[in-house]
Protein backbone atom coordinates (compact mmCIF):
# COMPACT_ATOMS: atom_id res chain seq x y z
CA UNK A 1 0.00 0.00 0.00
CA UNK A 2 1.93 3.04 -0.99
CA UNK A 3 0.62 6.76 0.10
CA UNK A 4 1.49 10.30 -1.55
CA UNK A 5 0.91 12.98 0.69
CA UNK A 6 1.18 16.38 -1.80
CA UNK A 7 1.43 19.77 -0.54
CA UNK A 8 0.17 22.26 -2.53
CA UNK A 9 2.65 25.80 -1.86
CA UNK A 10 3.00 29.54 -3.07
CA UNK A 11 5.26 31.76 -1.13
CA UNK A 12 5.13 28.99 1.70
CA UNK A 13 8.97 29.32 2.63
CA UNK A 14 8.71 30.16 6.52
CA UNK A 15 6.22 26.94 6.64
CA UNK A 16 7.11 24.24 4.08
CA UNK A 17 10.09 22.64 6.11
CA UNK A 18 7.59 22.33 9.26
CA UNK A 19 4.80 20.98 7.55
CA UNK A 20 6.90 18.38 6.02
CA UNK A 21 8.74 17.59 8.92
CA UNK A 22 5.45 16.91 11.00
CA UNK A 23 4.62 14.16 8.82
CA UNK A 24 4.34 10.71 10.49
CA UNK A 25 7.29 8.43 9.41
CA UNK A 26 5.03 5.68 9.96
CA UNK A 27 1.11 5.48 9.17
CA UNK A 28 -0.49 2.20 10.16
CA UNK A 29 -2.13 0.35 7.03
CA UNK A 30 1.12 1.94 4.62
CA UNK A 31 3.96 0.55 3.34
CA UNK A 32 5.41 3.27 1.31
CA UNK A 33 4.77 7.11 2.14
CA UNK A 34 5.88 9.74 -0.43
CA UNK A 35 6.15 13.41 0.10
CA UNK A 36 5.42 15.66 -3.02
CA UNK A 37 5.74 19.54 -2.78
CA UNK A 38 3.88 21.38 -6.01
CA UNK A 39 5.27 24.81 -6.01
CA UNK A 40 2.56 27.41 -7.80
CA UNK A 41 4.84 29.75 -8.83
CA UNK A 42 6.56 30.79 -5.64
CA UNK A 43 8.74 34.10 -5.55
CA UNK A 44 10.22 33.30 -2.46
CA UNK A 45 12.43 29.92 -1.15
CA UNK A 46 9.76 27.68 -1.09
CA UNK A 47 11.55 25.30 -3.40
CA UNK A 48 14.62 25.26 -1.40
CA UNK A 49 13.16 24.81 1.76
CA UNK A 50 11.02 21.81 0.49
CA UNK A 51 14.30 20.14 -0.88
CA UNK A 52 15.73 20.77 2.31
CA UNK A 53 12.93 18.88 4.57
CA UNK A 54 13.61 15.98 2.09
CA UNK A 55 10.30 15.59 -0.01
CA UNK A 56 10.25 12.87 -2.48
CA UNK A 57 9.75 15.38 -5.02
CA UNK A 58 9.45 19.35 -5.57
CA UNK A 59 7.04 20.33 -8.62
CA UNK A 60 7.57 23.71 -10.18
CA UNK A 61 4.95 25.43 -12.26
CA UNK A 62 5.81 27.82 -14.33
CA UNK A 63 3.85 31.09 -12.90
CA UNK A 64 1.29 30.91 -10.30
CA UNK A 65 -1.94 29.16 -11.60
CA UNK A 66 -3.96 29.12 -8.56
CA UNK A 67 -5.26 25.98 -6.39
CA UNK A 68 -6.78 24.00 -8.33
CA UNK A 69 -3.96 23.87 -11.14
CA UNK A 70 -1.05 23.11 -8.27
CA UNK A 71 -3.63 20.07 -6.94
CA UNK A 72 -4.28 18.67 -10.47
CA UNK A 73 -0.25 18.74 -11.23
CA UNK A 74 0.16 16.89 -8.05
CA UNK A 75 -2.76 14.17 -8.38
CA UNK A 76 -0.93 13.52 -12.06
CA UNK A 77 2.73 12.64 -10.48
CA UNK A 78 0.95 10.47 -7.60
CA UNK A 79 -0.93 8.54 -10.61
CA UNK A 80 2.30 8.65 -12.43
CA UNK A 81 3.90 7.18 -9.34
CA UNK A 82 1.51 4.46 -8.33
CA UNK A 83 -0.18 6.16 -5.55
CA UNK A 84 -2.78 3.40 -3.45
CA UNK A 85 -3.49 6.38 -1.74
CA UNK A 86 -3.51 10.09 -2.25
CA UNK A 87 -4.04 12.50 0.80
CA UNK A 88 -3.74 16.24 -0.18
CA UNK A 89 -2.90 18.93 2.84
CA UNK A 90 -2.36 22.20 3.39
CA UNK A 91 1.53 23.95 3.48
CA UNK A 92 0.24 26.37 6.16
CA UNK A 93 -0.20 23.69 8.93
CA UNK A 94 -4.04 24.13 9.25
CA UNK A 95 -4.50 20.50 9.51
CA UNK A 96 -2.92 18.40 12.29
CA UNK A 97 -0.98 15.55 10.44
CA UNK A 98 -1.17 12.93 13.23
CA UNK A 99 -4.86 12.73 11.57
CA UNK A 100 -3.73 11.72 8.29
CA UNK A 101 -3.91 7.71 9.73
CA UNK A 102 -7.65 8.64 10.63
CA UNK A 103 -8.26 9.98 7.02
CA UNK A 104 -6.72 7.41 5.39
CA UNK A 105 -8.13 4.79 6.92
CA UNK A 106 -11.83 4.38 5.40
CA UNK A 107 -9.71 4.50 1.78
CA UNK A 108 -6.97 1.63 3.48
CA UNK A 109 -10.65 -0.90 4.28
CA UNK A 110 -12.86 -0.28 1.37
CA UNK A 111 -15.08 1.79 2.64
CA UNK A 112 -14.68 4.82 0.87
CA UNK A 113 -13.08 6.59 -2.51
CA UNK A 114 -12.69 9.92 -1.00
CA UNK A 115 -12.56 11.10 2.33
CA UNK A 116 -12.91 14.74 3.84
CA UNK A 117 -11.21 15.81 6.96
CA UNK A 118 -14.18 17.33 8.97
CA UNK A 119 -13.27 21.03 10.72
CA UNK A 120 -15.91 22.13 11.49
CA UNK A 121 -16.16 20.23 14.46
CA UNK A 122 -12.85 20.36 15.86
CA UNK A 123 -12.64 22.10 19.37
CA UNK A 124 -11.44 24.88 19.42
CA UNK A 125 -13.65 26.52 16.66
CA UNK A 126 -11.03 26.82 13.86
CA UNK A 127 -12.86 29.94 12.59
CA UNK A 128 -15.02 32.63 14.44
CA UNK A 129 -18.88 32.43 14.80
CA UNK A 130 -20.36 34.00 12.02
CA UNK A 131 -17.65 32.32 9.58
CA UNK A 132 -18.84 28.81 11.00
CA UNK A 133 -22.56 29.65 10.10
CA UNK A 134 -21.31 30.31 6.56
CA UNK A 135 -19.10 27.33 6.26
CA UNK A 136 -22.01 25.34 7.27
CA UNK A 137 -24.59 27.07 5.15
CA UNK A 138 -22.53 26.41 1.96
CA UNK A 139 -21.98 22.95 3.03
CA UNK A 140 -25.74 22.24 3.30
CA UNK A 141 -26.18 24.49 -0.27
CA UNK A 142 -22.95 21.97 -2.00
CA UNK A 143 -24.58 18.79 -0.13
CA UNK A 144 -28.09 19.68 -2.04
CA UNK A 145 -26.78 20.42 -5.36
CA UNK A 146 -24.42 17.46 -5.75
CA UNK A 147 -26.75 15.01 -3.74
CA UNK A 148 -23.63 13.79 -1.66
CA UNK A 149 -23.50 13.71 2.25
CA UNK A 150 -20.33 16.30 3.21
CA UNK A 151 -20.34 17.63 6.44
CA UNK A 152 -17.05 20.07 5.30
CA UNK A 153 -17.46 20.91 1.84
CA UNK A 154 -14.57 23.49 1.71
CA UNK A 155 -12.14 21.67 3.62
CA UNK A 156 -8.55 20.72 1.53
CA UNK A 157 -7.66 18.04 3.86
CA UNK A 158 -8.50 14.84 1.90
CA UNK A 159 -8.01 11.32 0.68
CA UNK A 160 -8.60 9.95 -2.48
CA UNK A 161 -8.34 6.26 -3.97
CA UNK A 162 -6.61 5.36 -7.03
CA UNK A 163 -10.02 4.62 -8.60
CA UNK A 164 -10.81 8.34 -7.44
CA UNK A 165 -7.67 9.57 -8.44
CA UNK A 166 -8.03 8.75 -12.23
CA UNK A 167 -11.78 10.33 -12.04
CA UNK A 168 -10.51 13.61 -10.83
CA UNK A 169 -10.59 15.99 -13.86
CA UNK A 170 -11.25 19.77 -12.29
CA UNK A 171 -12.05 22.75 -14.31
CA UNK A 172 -12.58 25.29 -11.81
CA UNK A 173 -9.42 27.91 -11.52
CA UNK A 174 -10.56 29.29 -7.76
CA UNK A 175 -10.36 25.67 -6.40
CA UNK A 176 -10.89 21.91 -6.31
CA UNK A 177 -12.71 21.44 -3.15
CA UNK A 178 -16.59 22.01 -4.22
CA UNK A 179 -16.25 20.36 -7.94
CA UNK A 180 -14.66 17.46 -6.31
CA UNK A 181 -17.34 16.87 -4.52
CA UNK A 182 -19.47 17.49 -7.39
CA UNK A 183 -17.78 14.98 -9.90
CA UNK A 184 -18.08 12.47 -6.99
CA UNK A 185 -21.26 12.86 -6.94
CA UNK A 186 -21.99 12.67 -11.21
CA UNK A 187 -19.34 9.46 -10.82
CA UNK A 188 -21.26 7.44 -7.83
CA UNK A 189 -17.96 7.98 -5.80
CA UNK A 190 -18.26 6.70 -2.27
CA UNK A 191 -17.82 9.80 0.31
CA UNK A 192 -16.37 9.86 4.23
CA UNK A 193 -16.70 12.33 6.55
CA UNK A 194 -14.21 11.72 9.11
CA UNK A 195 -13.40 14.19 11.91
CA UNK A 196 -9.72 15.93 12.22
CA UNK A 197 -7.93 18.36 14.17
CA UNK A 198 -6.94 21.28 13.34
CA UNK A 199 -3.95 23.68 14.59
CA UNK A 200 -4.07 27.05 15.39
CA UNK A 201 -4.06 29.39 12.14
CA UNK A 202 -0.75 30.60 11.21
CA UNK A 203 -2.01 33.55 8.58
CA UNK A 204 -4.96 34.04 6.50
CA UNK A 205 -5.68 32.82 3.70
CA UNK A 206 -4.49 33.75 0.30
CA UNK A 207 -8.13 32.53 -1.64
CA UNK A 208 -9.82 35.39 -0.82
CA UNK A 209 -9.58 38.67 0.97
CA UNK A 210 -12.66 39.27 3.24
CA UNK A 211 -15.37 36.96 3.73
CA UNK A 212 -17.69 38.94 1.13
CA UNK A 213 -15.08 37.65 -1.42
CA UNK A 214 -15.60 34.20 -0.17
CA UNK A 215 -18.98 34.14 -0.09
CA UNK A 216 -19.21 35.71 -3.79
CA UNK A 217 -16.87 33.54 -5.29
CA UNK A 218 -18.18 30.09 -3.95
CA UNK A 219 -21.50 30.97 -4.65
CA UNK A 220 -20.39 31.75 -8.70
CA UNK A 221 -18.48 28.05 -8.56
CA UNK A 222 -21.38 25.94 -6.88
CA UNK A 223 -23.72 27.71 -9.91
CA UNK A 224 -20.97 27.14 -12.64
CA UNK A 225 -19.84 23.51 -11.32
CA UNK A 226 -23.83 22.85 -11.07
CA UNK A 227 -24.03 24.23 -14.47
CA UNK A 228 -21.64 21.55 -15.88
CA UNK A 229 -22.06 18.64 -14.29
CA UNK A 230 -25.95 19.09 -14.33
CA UNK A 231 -27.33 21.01 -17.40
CA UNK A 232 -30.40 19.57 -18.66
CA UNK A 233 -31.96 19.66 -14.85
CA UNK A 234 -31.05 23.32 -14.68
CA UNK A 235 -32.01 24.87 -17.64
CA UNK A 236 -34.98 22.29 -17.57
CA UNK A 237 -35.86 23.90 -13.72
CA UNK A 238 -35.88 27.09 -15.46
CA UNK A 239 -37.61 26.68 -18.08
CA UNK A 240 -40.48 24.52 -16.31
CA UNK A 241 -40.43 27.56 -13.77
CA UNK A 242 -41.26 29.99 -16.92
CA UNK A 243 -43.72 27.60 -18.59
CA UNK A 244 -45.43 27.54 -15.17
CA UNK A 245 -45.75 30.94 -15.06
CA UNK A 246 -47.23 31.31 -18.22
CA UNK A 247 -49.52 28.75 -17.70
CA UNK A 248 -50.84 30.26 -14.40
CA UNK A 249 -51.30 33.93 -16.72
CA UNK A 250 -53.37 31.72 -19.09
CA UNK A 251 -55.56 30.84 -16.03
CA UNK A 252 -55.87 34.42 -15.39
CA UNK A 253 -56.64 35.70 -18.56
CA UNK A 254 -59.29 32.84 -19.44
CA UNK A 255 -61.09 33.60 -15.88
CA UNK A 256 -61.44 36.99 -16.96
CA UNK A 257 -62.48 35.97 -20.35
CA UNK A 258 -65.10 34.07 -19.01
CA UNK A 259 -65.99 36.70 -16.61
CA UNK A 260 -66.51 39.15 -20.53
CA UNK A 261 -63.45 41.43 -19.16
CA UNK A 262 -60.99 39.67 -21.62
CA UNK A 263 -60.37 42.84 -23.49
CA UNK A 264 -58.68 44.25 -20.86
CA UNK A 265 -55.70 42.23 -19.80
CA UNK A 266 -54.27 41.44 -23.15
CA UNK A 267 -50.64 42.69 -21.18
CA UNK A 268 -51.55 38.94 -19.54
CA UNK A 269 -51.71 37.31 -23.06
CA UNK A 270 -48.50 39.17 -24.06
CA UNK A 271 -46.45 38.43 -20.89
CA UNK A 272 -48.14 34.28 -21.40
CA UNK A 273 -46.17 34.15 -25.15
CA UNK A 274 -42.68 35.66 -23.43
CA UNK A 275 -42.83 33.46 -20.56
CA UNK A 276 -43.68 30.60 -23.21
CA UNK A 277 -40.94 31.40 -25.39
CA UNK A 278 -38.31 31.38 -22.86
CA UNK A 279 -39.53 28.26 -21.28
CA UNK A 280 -38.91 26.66 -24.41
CA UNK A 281 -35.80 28.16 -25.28
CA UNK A 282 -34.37 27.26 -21.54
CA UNK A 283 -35.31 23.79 -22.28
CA UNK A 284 -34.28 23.41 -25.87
CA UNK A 285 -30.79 25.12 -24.85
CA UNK A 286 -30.44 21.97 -21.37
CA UNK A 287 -30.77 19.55 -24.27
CA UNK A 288 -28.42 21.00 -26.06
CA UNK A 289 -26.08 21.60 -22.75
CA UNK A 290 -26.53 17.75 -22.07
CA UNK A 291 -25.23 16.75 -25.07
CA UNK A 292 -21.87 18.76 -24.65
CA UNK A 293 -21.80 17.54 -21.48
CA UNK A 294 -21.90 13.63 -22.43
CA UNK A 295 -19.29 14.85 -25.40
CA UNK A 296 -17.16 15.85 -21.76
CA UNK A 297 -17.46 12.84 -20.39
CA UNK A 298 -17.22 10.87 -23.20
CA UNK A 299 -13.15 12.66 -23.18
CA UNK A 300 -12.68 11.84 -19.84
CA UNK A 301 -13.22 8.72 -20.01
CA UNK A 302 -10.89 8.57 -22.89
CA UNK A 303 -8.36 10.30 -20.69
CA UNK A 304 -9.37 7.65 -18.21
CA UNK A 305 -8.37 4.46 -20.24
CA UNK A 306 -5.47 6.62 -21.48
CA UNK A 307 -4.02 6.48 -17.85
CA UNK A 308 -4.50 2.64 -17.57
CA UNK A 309 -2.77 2.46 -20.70
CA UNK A 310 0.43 4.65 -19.35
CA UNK A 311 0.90 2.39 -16.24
């Protein structure tokens, strides 16, 4: 059973070397552990201070490319490198690493394809009161949306399978975390919760500025990750919402028909043929959405078999 442990970094040189360093030597259920650093683009002595810790491996991208690009790079080496098991962590020690053994361990007996390092109930609070109500209102929103059970939809403390590893395929620039969940819902992947601790936070975070930001931005990628993975049932919603409403003005108008006041609310007959037309046209464009979405899925699993193929 061999375990990658990758730690996405930018501008991480004061906390690299600890982070690596407060990796267990020894994990029960693992024969093999492998440290991989992915450097987004770092300006500072990341790199050398990763070397220095002695990681298996130090990525360097190019320029920084964000989250999401820096986990994909590293979920392609651990593939590459016959990863049983993949846990991804944070470089700024918000996760306690003696949990990695608990988060590994529904992956290590079958039980699970990906598992999520739970924060949100860790003692202490690892964020303030009104940040926890929002962490936990956007979990319920992502739980909804991609009909999976998470209990800590934006935490980056996970473990993946090798069967989940190959399925991984993330568009989203901002960040992994919600489409994850997402794609393991559209793939049937099986999902643990499992509590972790946390360790007191070091700096803030470098995703977003304020918690307005947050909030914003994770509400645009649930809608554009919902959007992808799930086209014909949105535009479909809409577009039933619409026809709906034009039915209900054709209820209208006909009472007052009936009633010999039809002359007046033409406006009603007139707002009926918009609301019509737009109902259609949402649900003509989800059909057409649906089919560019199986066209996406029909290339992944391309890419999928492409990957057996390699190794």
């Amino acid at each position: 059973m061999k375990l990658v442990i990758q730690i996405p970094c930018w501008n991480e040189e004061e906390m690299v070397a600890r982070m690596v360093r407060s990796i267990p030597s020894r994990i029960n259920g693992v024969d093999e552990t492998e440290i991989i650093v992915v450097d987004d683009g770092s300006t500072d002595n990341t790199v050398e201070m990763a070397r220095k810790a002695g990681v298996s491996k130090v990525i360097c991208l190019p320029r920084h490319k964000g989250l999401a690009s820096a986990f994909i790079r590293g979920i392609e080496e651990a593939f590459d490198r016959g990863a049983d098991i993949l846990v991804n962590t944070d470089a700024d020690m918000q996760y306690d690493s003696e949990s990695i053994a608990d988060l590994i361990r529904p992956v290590i007996e079958n039980r699970a394809d990906m598992v999520i390092g739970d924060r949100l109930c860790a003692r202490p609070r690892p964020f303030g009161p009104l940040k926890m109500i929002f962490q936990r209102l956007g979990t319920a929103v992502v739980r909804f949306f991609s009909g999976t059970y998470v209990t800590d939809a934006a935490s980056g403390f996970r473990a993946f399978s090798r069967a989940a590893i190959k399925e991984l395929v993330i568009h989203d620039k901002f960040s992994y975390t919600m489409e994850s969940i997402f794609l393991a819902g559209a793939k049937q992947l099986r999902i643990v919760n499992v509590p972790v601790k946390t360790n007191a936070v070091t700096r803030k975070s470098r995703l977003f500025k304020t918690l307005w930001q947050y909030i914003c931005r994770s509400a645009e990628t649930i809608i554009r990750i919902y959007l992808m993975y799930h086209p014909l049932r949105f535009f479909v919603s809409i577009g039933i919402l619409f026809l709906t409403g034009a039915f209900a003005l054709g209820l209208r108008f006909l009472l007052f028909y009936f009633q010999g006041d039809g002359g007046g609310h033409v406006q009603s007959l007139i707002l009926l043929v918009v609301f019509s037309i737009i109902g259609v046209q949402s649900i003509i464009v989800g059909l057409v959405a649906d089919v560019v979405s199986a066209n996406r899925r029909l290339l992944e699993e391309i890419r999928i078999r492409q990957m057996e193929i390699k190794k």
